[in-house]
N, C-alpha and C. Protein backbone atom coordinates (compact mmCIF):
# COMPACT_ATOMS: atom_id res chain seq x y z
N UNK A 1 -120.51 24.37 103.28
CA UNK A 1 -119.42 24.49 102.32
C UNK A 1 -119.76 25.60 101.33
N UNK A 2 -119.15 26.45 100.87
CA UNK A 2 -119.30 27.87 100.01
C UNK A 2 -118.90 27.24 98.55
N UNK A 3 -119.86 27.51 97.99
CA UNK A 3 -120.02 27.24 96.46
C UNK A 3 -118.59 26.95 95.69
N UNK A 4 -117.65 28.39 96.42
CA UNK A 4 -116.62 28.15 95.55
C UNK A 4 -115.64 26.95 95.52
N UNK A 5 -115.92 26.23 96.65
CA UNK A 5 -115.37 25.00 96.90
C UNK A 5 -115.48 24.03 96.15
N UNK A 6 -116.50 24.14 95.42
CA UNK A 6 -116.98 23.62 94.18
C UNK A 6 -116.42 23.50 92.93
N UNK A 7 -116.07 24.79 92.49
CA UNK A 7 -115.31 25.07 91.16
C UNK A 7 -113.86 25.18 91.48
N UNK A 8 -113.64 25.10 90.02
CA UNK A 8 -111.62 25.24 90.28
C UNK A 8 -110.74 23.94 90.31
N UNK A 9 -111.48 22.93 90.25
CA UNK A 9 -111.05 21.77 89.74
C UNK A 9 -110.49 21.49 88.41
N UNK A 10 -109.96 20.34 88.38
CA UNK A 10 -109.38 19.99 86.35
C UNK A 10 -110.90 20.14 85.69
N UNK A 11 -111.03 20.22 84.26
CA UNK A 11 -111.95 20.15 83.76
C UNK A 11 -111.62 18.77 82.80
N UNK A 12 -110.43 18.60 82.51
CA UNK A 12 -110.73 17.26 81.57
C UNK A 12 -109.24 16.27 82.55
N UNK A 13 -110.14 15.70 84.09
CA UNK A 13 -109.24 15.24 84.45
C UNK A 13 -108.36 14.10 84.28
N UNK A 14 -108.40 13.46 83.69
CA UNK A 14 -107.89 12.15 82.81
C UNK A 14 -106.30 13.05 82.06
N UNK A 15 -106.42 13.83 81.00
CA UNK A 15 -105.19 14.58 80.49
C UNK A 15 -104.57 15.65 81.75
N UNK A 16 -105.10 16.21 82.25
CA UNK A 16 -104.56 17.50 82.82
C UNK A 16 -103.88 16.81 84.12
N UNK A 17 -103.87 15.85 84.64
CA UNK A 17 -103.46 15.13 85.75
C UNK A 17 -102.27 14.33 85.10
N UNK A 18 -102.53 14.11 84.16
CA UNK A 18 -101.49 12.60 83.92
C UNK A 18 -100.14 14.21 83.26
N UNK A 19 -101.12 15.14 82.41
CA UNK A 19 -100.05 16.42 82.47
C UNK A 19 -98.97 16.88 83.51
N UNK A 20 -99.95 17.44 84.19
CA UNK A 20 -99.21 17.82 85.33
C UNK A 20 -98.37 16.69 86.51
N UNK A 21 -99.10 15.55 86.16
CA UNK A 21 -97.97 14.56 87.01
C UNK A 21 -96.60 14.52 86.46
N UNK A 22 -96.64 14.41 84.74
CA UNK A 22 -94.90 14.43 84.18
C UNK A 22 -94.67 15.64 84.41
N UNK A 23 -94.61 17.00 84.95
CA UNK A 23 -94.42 18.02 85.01
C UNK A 23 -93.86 18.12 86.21
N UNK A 24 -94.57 17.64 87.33
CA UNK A 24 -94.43 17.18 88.96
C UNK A 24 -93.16 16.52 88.68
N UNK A 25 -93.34 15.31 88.09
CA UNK A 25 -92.53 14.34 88.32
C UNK A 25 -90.68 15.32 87.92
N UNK A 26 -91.14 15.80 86.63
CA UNK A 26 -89.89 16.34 86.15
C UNK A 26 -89.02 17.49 86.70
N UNK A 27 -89.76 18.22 87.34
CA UNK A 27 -89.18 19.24 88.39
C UNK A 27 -88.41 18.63 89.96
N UNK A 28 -89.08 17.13 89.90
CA UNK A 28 -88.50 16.85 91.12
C UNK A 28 -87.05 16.22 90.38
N UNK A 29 -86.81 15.71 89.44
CA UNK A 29 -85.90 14.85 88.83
C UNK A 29 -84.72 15.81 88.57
N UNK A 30 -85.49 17.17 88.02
CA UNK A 30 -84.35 17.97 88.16
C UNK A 30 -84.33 19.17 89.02
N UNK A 31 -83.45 19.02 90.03
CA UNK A 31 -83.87 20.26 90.97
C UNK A 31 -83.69 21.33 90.80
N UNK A 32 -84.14 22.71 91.20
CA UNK A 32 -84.14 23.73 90.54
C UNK A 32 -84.63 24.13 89.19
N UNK A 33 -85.05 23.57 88.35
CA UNK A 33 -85.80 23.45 86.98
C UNK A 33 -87.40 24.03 87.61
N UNK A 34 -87.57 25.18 87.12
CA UNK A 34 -88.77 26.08 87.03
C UNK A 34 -89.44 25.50 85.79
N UNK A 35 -90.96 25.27 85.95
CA UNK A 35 -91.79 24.98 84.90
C UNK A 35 -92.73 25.33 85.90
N UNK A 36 -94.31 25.36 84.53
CA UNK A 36 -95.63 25.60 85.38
C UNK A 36 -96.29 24.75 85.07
N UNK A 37 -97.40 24.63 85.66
CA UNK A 37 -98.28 24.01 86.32
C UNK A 37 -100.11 24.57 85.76
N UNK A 38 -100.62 23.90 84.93
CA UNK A 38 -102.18 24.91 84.85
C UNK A 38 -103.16 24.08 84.85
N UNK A 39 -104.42 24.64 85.09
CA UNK A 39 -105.61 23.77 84.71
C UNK A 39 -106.35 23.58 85.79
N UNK A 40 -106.02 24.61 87.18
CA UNK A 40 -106.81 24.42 88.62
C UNK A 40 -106.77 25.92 88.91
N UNK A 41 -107.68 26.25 89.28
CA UNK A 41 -108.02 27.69 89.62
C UNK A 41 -108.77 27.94 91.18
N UNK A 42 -107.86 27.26 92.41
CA UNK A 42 -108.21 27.18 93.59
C UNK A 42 -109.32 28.15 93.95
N UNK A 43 -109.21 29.13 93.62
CA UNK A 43 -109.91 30.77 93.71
C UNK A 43 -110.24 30.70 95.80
N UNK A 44 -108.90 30.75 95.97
CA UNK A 44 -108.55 30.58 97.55
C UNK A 44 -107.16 30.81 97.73
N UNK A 45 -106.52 30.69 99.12
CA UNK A 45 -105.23 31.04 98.96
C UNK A 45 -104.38 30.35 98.30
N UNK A 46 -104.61 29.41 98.19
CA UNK A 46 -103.45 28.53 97.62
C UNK A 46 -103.05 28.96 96.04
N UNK A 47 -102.04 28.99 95.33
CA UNK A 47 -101.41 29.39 93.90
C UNK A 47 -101.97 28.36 93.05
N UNK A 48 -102.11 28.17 92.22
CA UNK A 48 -102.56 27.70 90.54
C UNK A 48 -101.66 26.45 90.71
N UNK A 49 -100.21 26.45 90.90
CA UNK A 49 -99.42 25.13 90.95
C UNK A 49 -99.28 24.21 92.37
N UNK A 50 -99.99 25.45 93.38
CA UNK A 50 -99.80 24.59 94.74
C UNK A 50 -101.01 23.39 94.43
N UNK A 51 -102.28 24.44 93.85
CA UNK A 51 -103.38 23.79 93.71
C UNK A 51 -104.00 22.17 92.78
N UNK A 52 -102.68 22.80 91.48
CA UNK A 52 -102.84 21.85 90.12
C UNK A 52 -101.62 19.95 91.22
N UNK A 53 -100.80 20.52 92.11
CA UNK A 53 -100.11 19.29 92.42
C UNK A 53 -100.82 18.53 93.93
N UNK A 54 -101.64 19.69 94.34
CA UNK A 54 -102.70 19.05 95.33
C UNK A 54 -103.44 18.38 94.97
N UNK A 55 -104.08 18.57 93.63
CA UNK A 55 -105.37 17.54 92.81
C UNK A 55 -104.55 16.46 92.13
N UNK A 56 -103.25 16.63 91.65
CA UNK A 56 -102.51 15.67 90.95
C UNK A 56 -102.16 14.14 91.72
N UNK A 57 -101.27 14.63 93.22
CA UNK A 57 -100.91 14.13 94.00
C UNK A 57 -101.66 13.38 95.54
N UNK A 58 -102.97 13.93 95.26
CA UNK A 58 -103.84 13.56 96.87
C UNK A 58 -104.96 13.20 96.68
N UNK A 59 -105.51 12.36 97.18
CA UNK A 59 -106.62 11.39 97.54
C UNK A 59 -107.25 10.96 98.52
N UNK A 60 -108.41 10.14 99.31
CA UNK A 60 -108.33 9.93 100.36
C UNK A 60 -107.64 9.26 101.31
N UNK A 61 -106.89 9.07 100.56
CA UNK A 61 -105.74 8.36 101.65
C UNK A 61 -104.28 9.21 101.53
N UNK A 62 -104.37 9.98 101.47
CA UNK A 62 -102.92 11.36 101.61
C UNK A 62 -103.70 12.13 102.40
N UNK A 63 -103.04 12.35 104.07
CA UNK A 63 -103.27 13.00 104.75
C UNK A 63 -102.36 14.37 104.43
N UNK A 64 -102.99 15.55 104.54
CA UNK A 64 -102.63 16.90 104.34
C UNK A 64 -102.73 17.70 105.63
N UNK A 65 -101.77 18.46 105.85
CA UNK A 65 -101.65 19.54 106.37
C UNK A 65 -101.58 21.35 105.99
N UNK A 66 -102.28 21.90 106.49
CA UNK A 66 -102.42 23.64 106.13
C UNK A 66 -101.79 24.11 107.46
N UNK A 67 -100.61 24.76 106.81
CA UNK A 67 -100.54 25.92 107.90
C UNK A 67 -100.60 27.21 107.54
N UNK A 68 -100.69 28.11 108.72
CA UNK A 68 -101.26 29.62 108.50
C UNK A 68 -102.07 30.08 107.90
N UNK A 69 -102.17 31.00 106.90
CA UNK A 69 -103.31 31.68 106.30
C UNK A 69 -103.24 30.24 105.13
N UNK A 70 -103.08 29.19 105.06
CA UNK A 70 -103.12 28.44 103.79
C UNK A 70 -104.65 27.38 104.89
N UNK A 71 -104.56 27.52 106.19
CA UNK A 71 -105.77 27.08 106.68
C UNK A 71 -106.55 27.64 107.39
N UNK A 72 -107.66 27.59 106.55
CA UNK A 72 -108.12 28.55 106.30
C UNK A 72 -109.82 27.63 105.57
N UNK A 73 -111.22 27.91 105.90
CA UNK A 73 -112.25 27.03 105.34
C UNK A 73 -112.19 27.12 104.25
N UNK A 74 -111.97 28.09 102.95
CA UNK A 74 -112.11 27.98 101.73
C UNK A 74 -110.78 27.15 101.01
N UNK A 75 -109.73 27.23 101.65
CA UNK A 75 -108.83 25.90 101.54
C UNK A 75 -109.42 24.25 101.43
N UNK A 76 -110.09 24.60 103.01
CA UNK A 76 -110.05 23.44 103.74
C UNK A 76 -111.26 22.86 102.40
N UNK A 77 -112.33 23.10 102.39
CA UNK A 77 -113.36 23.44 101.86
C UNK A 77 -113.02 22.20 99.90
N UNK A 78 -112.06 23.01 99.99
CA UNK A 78 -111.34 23.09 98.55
C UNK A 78 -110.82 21.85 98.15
N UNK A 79 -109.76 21.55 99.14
CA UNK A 79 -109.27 20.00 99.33
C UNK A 79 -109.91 19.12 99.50
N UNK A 80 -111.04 18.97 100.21
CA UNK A 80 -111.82 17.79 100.51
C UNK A 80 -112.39 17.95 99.44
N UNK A 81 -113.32 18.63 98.92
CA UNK A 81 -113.68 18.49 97.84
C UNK A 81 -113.42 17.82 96.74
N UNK A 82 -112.69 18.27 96.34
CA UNK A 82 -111.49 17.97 95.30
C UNK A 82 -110.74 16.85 95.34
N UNK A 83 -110.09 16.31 96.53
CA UNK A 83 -109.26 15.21 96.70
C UNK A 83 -109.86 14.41 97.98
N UNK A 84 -110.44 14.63 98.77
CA UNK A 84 -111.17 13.78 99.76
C UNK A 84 -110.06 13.72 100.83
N UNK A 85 -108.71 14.35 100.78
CA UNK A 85 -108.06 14.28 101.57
C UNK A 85 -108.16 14.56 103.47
N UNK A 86 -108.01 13.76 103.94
CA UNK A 86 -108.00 14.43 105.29
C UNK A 86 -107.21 14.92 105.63
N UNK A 87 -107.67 15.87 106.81
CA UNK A 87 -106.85 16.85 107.05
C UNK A 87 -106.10 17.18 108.43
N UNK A 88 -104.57 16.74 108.87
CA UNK A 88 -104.17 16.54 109.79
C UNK A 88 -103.28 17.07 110.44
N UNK A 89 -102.28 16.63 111.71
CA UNK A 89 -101.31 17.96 112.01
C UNK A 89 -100.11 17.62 111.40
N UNK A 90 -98.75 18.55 111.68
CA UNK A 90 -97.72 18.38 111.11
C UNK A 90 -97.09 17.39 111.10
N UNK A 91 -96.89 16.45 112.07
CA UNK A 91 -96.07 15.03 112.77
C UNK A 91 -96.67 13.89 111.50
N UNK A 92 -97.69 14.18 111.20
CA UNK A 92 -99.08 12.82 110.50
C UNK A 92 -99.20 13.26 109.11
N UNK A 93 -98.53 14.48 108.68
CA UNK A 93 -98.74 14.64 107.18
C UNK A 93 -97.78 13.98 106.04
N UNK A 94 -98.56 13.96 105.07
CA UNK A 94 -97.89 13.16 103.76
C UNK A 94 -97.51 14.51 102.97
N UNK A 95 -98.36 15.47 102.83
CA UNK A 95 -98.13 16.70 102.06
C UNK A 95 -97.63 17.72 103.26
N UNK A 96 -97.31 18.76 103.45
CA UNK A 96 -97.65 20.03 104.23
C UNK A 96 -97.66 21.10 103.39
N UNK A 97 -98.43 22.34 103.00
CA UNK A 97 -98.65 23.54 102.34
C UNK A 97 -98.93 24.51 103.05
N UNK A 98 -97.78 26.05 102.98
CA UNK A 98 -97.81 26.97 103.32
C UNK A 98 -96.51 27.92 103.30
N UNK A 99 -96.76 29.02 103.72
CA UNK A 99 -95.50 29.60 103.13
C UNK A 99 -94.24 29.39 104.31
N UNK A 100 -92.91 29.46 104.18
CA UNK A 100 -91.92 29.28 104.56
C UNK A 100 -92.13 29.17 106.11
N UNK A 101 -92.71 30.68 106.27
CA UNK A 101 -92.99 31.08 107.72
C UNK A 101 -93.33 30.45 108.51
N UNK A 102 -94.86 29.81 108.08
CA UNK A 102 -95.88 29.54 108.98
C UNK A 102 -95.57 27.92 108.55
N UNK A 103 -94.91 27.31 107.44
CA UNK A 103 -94.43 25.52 107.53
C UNK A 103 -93.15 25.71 108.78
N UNK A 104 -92.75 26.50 109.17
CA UNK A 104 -91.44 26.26 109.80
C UNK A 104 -91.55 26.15 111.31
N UNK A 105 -90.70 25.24 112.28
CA UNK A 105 -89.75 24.57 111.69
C UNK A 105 -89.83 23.60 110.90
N UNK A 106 -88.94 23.45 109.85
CA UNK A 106 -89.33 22.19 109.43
C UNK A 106 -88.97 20.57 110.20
N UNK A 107 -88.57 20.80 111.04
CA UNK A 107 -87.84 20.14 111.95
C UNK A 107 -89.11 19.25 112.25
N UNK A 108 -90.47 19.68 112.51
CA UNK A 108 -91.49 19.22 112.95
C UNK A 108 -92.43 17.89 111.89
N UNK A 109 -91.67 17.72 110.69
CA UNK A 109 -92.06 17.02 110.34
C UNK A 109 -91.58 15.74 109.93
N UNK A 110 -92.38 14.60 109.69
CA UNK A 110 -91.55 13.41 109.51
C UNK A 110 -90.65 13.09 108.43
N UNK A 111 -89.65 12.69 108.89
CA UNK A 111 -88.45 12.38 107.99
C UNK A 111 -88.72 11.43 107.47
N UNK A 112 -89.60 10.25 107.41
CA UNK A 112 -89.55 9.21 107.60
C UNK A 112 -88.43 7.94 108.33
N UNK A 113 -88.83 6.60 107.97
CA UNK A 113 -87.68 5.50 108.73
C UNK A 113 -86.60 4.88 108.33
N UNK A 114 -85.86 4.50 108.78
CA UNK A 114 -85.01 3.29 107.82
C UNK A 114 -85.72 2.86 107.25
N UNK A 115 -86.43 2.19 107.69
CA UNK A 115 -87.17 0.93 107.22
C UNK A 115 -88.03 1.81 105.71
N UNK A 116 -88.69 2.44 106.15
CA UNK A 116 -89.53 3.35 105.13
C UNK A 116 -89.26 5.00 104.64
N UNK A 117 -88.19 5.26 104.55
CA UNK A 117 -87.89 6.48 104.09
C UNK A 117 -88.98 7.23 103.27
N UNK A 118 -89.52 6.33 102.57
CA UNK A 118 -90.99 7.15 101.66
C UNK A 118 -91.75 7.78 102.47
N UNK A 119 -91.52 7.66 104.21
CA UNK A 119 -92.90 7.65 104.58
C UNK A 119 -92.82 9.33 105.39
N UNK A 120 -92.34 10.38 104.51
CA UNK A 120 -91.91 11.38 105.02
C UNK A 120 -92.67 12.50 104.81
N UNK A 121 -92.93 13.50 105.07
CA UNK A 121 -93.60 15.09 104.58
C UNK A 121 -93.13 15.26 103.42
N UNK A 122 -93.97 15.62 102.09
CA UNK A 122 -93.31 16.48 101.33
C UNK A 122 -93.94 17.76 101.39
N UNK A 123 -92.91 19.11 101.36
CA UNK A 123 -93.64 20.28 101.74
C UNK A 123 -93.56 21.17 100.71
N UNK A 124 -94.95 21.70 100.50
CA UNK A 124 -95.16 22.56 99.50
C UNK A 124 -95.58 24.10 99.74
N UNK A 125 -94.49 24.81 99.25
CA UNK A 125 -94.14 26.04 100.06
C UNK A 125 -94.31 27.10 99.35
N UNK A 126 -95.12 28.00 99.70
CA UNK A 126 -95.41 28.86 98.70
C UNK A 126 -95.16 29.73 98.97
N UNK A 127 -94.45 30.53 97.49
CA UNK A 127 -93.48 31.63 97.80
C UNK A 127 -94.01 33.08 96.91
N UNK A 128 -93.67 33.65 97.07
CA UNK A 128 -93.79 35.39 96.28
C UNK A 128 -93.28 35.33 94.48
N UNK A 129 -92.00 34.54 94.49
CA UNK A 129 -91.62 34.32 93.35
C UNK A 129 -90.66 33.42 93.62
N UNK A 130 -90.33 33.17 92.12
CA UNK A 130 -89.16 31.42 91.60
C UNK A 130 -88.73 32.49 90.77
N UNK A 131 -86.83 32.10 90.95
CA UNK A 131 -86.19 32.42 90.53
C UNK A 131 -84.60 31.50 90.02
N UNK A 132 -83.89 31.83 89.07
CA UNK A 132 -82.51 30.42 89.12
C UNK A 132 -81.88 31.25 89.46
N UNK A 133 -81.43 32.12 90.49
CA UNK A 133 -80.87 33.15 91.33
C UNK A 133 -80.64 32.37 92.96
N UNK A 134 -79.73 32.73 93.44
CA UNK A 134 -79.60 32.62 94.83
C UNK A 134 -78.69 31.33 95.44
N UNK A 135 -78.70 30.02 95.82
CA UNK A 135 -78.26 29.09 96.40
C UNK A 135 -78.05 28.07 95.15
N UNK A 136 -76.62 27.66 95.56
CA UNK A 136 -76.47 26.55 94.71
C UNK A 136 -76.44 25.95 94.72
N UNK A 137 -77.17 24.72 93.78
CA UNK A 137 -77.62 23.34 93.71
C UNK A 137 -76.70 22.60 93.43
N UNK A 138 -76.40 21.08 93.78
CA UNK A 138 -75.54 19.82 93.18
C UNK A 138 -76.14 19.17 93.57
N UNK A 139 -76.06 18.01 92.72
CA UNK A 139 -75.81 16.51 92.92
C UNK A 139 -77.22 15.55 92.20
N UNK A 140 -77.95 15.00 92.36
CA UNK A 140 -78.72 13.85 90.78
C UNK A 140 -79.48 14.97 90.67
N UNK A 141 -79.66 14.72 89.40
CA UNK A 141 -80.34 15.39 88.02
C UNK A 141 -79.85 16.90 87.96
N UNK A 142 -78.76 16.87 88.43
CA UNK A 142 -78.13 18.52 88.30
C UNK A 142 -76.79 18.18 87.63
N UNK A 143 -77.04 18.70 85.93
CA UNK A 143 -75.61 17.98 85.14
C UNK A 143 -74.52 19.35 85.93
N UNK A 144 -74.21 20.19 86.34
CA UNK A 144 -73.00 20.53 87.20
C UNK A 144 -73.46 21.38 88.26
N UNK A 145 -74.34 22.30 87.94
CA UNK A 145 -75.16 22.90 88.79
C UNK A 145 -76.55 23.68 88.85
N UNK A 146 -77.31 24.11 89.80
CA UNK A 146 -78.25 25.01 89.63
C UNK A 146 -78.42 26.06 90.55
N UNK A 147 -79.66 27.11 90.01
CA UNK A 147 -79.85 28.29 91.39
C UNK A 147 -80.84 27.89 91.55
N UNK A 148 -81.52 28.42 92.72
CA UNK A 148 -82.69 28.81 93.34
C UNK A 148 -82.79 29.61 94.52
N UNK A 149 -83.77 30.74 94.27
CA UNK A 149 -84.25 31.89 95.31
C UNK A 149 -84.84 31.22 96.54
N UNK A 150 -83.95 30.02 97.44
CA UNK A 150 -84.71 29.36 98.77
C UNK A 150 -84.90 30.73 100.06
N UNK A 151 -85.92 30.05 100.94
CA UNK A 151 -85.86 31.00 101.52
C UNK A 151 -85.33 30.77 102.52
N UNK A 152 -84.15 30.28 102.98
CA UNK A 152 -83.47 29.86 103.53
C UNK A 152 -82.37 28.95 103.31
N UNK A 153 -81.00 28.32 103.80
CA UNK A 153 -79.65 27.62 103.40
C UNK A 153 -79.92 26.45 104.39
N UNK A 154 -79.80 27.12 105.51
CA UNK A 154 -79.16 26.19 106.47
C UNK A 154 -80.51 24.59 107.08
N UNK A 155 -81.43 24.95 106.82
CA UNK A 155 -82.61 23.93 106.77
C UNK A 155 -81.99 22.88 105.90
N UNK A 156 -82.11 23.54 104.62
CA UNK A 156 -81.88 22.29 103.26
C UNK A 156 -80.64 21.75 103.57
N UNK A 157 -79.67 22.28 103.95
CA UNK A 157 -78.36 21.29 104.17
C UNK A 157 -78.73 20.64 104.83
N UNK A 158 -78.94 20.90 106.30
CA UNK A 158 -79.16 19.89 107.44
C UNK A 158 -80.34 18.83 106.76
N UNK A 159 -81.33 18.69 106.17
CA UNK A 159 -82.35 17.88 105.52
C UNK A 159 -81.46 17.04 104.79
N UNK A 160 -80.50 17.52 103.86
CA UNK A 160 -79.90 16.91 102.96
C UNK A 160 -78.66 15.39 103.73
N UNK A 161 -78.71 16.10 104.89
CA UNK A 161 -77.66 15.40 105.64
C UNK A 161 -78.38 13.84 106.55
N UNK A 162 -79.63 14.19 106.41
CA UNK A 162 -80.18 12.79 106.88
C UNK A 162 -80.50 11.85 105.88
N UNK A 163 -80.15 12.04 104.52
CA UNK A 163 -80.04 11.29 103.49
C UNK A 163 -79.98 9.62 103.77
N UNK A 164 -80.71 8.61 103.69
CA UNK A 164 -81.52 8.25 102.88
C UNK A 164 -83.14 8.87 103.12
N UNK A 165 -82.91 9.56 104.84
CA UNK A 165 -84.39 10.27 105.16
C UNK A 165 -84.37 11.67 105.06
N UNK A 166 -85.53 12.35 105.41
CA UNK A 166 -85.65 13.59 104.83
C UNK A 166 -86.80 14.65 104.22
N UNK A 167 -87.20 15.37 103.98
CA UNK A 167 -87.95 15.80 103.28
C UNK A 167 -88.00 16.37 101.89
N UNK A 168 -88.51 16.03 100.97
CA UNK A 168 -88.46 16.91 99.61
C UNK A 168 -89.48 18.07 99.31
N UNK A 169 -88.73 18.86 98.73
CA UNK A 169 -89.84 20.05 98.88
C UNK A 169 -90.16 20.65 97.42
N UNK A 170 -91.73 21.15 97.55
CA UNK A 170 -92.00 21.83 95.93
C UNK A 170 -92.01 23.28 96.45
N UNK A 171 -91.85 24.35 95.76
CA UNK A 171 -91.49 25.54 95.58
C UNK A 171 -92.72 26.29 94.81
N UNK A 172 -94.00 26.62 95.04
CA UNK A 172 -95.22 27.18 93.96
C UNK A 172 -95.05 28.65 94.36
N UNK A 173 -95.22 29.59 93.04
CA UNK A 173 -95.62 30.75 92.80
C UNK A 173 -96.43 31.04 91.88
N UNK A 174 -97.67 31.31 92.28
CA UNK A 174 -98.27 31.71 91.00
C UNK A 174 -98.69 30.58 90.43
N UNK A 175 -98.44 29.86 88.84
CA UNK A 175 -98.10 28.85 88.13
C UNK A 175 -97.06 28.43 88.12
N UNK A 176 -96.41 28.70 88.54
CA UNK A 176 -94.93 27.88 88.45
C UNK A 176 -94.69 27.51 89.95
N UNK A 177 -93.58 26.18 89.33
CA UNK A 177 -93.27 25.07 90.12
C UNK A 177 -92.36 24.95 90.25
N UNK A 178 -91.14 24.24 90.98
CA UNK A 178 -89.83 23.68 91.22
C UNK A 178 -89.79 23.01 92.39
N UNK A 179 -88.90 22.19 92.40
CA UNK A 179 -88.66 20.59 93.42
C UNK A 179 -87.47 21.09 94.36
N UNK A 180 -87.01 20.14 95.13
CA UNK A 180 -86.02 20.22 95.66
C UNK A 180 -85.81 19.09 96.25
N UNK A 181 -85.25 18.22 95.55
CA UNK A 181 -85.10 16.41 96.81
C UNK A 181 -84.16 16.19 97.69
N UNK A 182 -84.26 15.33 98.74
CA UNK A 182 -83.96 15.56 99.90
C UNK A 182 -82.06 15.01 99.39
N UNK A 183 -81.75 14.33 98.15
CA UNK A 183 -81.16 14.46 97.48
C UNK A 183 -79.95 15.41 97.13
N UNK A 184 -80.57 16.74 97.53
CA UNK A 184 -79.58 18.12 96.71
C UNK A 184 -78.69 18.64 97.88
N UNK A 185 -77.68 19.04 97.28
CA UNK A 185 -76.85 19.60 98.29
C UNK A 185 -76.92 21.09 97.85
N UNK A 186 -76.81 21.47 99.32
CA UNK A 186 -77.19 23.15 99.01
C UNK A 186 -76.24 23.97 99.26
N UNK A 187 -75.56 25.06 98.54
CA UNK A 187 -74.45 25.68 98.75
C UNK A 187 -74.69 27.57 98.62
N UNK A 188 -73.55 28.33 98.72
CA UNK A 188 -73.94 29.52 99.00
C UNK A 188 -72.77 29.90 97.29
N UNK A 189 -73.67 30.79 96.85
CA UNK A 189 -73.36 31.45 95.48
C UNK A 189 -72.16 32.82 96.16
């Protein structure tokens, strides 16, 4: 394991977790709502907010998935470390992280069941930049509407359409964050 796997964790994890969880939590509540994320310094591929909601959100029992250059040993390295998470394929993940490209299709991951709708991928997708530009948002926690720069339309509708199942997705650039629940209906500006 390479040293740096080591560092880049919370430093006062008790506040910076329970931080960034209402932060997590609040971006998913309202979709499209850009906020950031600090206090993890992966010093690997992953972004500052992919990294701060990987330590927030995962443990040894949240199986994770990396695709493309996001897996990768100083990732891999990073996560276990840090969250003890194991690390699995797309069909078996609780998280998935990577950029648009290399998560897609998203088709490949679990929607979850009737029975258990919780029991689905949430995918954390990391992008170049967040913007309230581009596709328009409706429906809970959107008082009439919102934007967001997705990198793609026709995914999120069809996701949106298996409603009560589905996937929800976080959006990281950099430090900043934004949600998207399986919830939102997605429209063209």
């Amino acid at each position: 394991m390479d040293a740096q796997a080591l560092s880049g964790g919370f430093d006062n994890t008790p506040f910076q977790s329970a931080s960034a969880f209402r932060t997590i939590m609040n971006v998913m509540a309202r979709p499209g709502k850009i906020d950031t994320l600090k206090g993890a310094a992966p010093n690997n591929e992953l972004s500052v907010a992919a990294g701060v909601l990987l330590l927030t959100l995962c443990d040894p029992e949240t199986p994770v998935y990396l695709a493309g250059k996001h897996d990768c040993a100083a990732v891999r390295d990073w996560l276990r470390f840090h969250t003890g998470s194991p690390l699995v394929d797309a069909r078996n993940a609780t998280f998935a992280v990577g950029t648009w490209e290399a998560l897609s299709p998203v088709t490949q991951y679990s929607v979850g069941t009737p029975q258990y709708p919780d029991r689905s991928t949430s995918l954390v997708v990391e992008m170049a930049s967040l913007s309230a530009s581009g596709a328009v948002l409706t429906g809970p926690g959107i008082e009439k509407e919102a934007r967001l720069n997705l990198p793609a339309i026709k995914p999120f509708q069809l996701n949106a359409a298996l409603f009560p199942l589905g996937n929800d997705f976080f959006f990281t650039a950099g430090d900043q964050i934004t949600a998207l629940a399986r919830t939102t209906k997605i429209g063209m500006s």
